[in-house]
Protein backbone atom coordinates (compact mmCIF):
# COMPACT_ATOMS: atom_id res chain seq x y z
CA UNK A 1 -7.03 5.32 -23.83
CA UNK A 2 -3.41 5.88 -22.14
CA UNK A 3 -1.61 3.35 -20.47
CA UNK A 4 -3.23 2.93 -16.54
CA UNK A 5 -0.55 1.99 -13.89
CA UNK A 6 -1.72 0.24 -11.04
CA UNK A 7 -0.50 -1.28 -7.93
CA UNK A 8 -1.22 -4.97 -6.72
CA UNK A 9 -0.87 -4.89 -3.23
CA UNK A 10 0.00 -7.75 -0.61
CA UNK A 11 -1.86 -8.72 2.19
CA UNK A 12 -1.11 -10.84 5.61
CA UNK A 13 -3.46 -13.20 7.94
CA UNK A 14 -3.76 -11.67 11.57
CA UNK A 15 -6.16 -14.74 11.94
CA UNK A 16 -6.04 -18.15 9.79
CA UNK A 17 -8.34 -20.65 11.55
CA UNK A 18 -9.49 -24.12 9.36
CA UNK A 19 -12.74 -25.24 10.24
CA UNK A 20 -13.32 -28.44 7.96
CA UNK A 21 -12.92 -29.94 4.68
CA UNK A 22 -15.72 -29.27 2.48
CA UNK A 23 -17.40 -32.26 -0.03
CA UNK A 24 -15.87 -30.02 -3.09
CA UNK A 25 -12.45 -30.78 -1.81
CA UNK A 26 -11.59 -27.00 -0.38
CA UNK A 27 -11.51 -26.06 3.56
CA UNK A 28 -14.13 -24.41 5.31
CA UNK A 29 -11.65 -21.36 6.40
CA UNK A 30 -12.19 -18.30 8.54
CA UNK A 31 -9.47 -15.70 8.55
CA UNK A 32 -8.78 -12.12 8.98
CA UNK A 33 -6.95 -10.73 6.18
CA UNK A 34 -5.01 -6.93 5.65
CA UNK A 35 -3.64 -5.58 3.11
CA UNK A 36 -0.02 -4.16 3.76
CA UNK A 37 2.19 -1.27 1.66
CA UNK A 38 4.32 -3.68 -0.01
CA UNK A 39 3.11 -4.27 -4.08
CA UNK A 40 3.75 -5.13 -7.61
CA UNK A 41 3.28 -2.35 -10.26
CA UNK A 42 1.03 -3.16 -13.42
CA UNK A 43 1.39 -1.33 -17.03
CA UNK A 44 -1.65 -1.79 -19.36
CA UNK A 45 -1.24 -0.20 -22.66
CA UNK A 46 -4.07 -1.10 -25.22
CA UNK A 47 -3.07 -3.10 -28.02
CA UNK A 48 -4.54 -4.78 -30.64
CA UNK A 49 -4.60 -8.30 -31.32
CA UNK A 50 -4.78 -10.11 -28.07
CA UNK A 51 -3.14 -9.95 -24.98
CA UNK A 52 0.86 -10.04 -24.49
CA UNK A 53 2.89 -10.11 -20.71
CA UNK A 54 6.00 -9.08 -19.86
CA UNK A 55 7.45 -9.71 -16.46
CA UNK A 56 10.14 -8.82 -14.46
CA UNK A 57 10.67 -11.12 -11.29
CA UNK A 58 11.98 -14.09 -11.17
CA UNK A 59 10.27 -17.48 -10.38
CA UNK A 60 7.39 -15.34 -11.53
CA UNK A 61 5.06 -18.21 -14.50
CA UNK A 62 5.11 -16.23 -17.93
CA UNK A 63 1.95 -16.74 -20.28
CA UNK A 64 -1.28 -18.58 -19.63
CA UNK A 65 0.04 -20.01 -16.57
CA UNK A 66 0.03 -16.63 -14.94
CA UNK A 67 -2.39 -15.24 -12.86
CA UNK A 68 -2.86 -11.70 -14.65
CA UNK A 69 -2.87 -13.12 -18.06
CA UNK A 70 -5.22 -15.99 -17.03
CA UNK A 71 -7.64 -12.36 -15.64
CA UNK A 72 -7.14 -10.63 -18.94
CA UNK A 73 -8.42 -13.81 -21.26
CA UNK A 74 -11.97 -14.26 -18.12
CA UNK A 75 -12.72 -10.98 -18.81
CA UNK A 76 -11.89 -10.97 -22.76
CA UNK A 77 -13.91 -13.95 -23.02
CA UNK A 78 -16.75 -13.18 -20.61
CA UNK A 79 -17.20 -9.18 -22.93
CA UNK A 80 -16.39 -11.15 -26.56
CA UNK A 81 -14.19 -7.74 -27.16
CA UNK A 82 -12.01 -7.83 -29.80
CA UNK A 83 -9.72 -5.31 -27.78
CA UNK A 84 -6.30 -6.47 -26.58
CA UNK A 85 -4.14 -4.74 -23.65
CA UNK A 86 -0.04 -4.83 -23.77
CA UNK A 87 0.98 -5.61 -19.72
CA UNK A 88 3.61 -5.04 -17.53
CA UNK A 89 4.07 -6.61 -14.01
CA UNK A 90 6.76 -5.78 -12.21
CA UNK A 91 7.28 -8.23 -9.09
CA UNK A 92 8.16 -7.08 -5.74
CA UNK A 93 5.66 -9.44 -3.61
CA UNK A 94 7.96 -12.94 -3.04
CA UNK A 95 5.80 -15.62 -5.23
CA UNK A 96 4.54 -18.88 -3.20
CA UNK A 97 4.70 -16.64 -0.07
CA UNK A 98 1.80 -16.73 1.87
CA UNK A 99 1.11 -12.50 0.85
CA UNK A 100 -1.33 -13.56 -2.24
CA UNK A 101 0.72 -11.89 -4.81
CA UNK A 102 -0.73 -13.63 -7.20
CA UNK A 103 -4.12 -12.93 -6.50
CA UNK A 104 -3.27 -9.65 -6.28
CA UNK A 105 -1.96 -8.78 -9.95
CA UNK A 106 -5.20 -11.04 -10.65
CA UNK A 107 -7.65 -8.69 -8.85
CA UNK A 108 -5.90 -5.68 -10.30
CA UNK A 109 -6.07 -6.90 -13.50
CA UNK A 110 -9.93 -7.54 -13.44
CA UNK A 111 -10.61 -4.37 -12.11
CA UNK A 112 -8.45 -2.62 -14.59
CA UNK A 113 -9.81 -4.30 -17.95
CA UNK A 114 -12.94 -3.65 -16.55
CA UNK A 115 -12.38 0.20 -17.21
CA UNK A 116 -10.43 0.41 -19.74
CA UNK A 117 -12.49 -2.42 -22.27
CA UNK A 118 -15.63 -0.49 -20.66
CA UNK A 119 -16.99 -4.08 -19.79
CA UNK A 120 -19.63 -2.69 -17.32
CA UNK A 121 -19.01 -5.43 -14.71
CA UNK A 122 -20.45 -4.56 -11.47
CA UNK A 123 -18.51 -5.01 -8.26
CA UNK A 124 -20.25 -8.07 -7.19
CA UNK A 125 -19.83 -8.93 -11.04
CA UNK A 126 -16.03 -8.78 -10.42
CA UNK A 127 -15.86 -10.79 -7.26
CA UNK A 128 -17.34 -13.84 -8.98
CA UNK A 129 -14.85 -13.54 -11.73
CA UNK A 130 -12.48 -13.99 -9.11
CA UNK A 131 -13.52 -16.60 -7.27
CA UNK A 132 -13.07 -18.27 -10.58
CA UNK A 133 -9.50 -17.29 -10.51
CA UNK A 134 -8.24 -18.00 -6.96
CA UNK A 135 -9.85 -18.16 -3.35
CA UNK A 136 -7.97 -14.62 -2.37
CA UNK A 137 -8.92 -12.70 -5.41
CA UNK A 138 -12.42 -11.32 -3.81
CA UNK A 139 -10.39 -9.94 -0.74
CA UNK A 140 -7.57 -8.29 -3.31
CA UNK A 141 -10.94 -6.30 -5.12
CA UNK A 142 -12.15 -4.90 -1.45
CA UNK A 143 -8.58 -4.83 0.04
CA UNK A 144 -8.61 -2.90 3.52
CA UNK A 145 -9.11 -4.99 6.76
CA UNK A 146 -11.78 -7.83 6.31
CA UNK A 147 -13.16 -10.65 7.65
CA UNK A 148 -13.07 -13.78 4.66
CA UNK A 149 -15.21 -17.22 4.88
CA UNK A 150 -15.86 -19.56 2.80
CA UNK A 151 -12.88 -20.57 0.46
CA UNK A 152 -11.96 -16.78 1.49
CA UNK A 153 -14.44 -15.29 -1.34
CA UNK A 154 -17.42 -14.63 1.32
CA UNK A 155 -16.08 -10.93 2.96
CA UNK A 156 -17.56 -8.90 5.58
CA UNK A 157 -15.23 -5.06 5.60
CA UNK A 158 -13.85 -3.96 9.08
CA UNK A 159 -12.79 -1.08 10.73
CA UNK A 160 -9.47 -0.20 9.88
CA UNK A 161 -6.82 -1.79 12.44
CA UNK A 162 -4.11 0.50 14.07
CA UNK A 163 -1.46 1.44 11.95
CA UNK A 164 1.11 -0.94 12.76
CA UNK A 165 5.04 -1.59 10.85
CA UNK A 166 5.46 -4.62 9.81
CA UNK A 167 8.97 -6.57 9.15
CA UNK A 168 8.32 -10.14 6.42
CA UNK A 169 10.91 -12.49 6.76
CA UNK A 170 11.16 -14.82 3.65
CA UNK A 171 13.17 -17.68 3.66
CA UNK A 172 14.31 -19.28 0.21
CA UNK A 173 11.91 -21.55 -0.82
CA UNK A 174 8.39 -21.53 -1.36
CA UNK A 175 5.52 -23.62 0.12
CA UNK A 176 2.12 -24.91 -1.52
CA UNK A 177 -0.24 -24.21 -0.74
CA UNK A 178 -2.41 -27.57 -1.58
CA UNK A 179 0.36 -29.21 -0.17
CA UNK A 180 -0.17 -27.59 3.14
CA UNK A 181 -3.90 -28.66 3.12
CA UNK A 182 -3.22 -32.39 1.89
CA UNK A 183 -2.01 -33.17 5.91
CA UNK A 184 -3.94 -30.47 7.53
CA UNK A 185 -6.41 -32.82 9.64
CA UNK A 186 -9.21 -29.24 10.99
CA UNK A 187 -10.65 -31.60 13.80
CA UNK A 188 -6.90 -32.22 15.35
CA UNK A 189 -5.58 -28.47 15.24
CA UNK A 190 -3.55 -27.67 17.90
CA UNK A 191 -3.37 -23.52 16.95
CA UNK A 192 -7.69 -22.96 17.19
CA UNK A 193 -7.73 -18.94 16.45
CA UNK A 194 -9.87 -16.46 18.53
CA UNK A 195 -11.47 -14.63 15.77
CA UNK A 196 -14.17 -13.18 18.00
CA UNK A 197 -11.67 -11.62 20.36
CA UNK A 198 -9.36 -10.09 17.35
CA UNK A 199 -12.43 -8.77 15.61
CA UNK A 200 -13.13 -7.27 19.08
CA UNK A 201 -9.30 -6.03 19.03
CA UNK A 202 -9.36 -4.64 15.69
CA UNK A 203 -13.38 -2.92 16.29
CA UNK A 204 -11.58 -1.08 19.81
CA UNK A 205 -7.96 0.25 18.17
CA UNK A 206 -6.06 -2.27 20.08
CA UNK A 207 -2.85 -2.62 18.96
CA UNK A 208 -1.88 -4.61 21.75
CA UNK A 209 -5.12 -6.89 21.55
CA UNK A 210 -4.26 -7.49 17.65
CA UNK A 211 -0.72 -8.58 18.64
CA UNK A 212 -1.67 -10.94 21.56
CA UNK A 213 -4.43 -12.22 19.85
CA UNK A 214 -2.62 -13.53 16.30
CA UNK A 215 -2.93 -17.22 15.57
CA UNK A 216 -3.12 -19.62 12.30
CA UNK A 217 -4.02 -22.76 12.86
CA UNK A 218 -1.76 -23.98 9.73
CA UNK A 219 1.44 -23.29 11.71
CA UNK A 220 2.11 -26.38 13.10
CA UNK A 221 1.65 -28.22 10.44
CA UNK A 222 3.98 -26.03 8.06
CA UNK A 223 6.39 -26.06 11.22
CA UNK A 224 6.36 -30.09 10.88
CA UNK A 225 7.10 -29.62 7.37
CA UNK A 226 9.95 -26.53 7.73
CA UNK A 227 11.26 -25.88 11.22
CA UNK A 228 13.02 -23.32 10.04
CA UNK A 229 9.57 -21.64 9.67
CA UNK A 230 9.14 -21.34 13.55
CA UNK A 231 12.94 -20.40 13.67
CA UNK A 232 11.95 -16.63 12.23
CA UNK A 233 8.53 -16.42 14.33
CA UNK A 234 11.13 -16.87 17.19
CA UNK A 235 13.82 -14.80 16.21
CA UNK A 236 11.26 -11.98 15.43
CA UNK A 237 9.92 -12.29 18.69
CA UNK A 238 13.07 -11.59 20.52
CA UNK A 239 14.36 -9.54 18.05
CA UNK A 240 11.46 -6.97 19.50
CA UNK A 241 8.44 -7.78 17.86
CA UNK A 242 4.91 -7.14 19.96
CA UNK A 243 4.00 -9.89 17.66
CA UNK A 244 5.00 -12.33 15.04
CA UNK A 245 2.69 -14.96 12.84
CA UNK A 246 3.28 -17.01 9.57
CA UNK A 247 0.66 -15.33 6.61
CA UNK A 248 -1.44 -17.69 4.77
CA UNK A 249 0.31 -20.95 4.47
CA UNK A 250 3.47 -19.61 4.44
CA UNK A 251 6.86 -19.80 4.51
CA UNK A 252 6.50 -15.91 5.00
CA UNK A 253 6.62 -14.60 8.50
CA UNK A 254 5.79 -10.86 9.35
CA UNK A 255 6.34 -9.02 13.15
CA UNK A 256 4.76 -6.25 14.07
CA UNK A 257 5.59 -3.03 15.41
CA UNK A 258 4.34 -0.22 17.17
CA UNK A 259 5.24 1.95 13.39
CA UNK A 260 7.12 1.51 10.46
CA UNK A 261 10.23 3.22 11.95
CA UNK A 262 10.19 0.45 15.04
CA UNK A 263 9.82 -1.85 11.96
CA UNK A 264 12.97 -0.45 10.48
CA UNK A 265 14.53 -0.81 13.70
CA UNK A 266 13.47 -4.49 14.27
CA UNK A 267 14.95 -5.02 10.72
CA UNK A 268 18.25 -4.02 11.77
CA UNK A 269 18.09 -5.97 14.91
CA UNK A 270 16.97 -9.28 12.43
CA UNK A 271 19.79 -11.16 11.05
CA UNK A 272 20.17 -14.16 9.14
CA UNK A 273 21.84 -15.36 6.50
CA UNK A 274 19.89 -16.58 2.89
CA UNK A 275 16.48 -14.54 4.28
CA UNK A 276 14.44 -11.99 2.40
CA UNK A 277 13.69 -9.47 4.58
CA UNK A 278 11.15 -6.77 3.90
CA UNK A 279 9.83 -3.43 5.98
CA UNK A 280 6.62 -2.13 5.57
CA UNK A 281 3.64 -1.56 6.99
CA UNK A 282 -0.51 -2.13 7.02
CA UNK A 283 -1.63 -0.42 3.97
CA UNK A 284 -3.56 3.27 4.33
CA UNK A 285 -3.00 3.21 8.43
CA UNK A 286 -5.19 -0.48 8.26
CA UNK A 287 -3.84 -3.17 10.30
């Protein structure tokens, strides 16, 4: 088989509400999740031997302590082929983000090895090979627009949003994740997410509705942690944004736009010294 190229795409939270901690130590979450243009690009050549990764990005983990090659080994050992694949990830996604890149290359990978060592996993097959990997991989095999429960592995697909622009404002350093959740107390929030009314935004075309109705109820507690965080969401907004939110558990914050050339022009209008800042937009008109 020739090499397969494939692209690991990033997502944002228009929604990020925390409903409890569960007995097994996650949260009981309930979030909205999108995927968006911006991606990494994967090379899988087959090879024999084993499994070898190259990648370009930096801060990106190289080995077994990456995502992708952590994928390749689940779905080597799961099949007991003998088969090996030759990878190349190229980063674009910022890592510890809040955009799941990740997860992504993860997902991409699954799916990939899937076809090409002819494993014969099913989809549902796949998504419980991801769950093994990371909370976000499901979403990253559906993609789209979807609602996520659960850890974020239980999905229910939704109507594609509006297409929307999108500018991500990075600053430079990273957040945890499991650091974010170790002080997140559910019961005290003081962000509590209307999901109802953005599914309702999202089902009617509202791009309006979606923008009015964002909300993650981890905000505050990453602001406590990084006020520079809520700097961006505020410089966004008066930079022209219709609507600005942290993704995930940040540090990443994205505005929307009407397009992706009002995203272009809210880029221009951003500035601030030491930030990563990225224009996109909701992937395939979804947002």
């Amino acid at each position: 088989m020739v090499m397969i190229t494939a692209l690991a795409r990033a997502k944002i939270n228009l929604t990020l509400d925390v409903l409890y901690k569960r007995q097994d130590g996650y949260h009981e979450i309930e979030t909205v999740m999108q995927s968006i243009g911006l991606h990494d690009r994967l090379e899988f050549r087959p090879a024999g031997g084993g499994i070898s990764l190259v990648v370009e990005g930096k801060g990106v983990p190289r080995g077994a302590d990456n995502l992708v090659f952590r994928a390749a080994e689940l779905v080597r050992s799961r099949t007991g082929t003998k088969k090996g694949v030759a990878i190349h990830l190229t980063k674009a996604i910022p890592v510890a983000a809040g955009l799941g890149g990740g997860s992504a290359d993860a997902a991409v990978t699954l799916s990939v090895l899937n076809k090409m060592w002819e494993a014969g996993f099913s989809p549902a097959e796949l998504l419980k090979l991801g769950e093994q990997l990371g909370a976000d991989v499901p979403f990253f095999l559906q993609g789209g627009t979807a609602l996520a429960r659960g850890k974020g592995e239980r999905l229910e697909r939704l109507p594609p949003c509006p297409a929307l622009g999108l500018v991500l404002v990075k600053p430079p350093f990273g957040v945890q994740t499991a650091a974010v959740y170790r002080v997140c107390s559910p019961g005290q929030a003081l962000v509590k997410p209307g999901t109802r009314a953005m599914l309702e935004a999202i089902r009617e075309g509202n791009a309006a509705g979606i923008a009015k109705r964002l909300a993650n109820a981890l905000e505050p507690v990453v602001f406590g942690m990084y006020p520079q965080i809520a700097q961006i969401k505020e410089r966004l907004m008066k930079a022209g944004a219709i609507g600005a939110l942290m993704s995930g558990s940040g540090p990443t914050v994205f505005g929307l736009t009407a397009d992706l050339e009002s995203a272009r022009a809210l880029a221009g209008r951003y500035s601030e010294p030491g930030m990563q800042v990225i224009v996109t937009e909701c992937y395939n008109n979804t947002c």
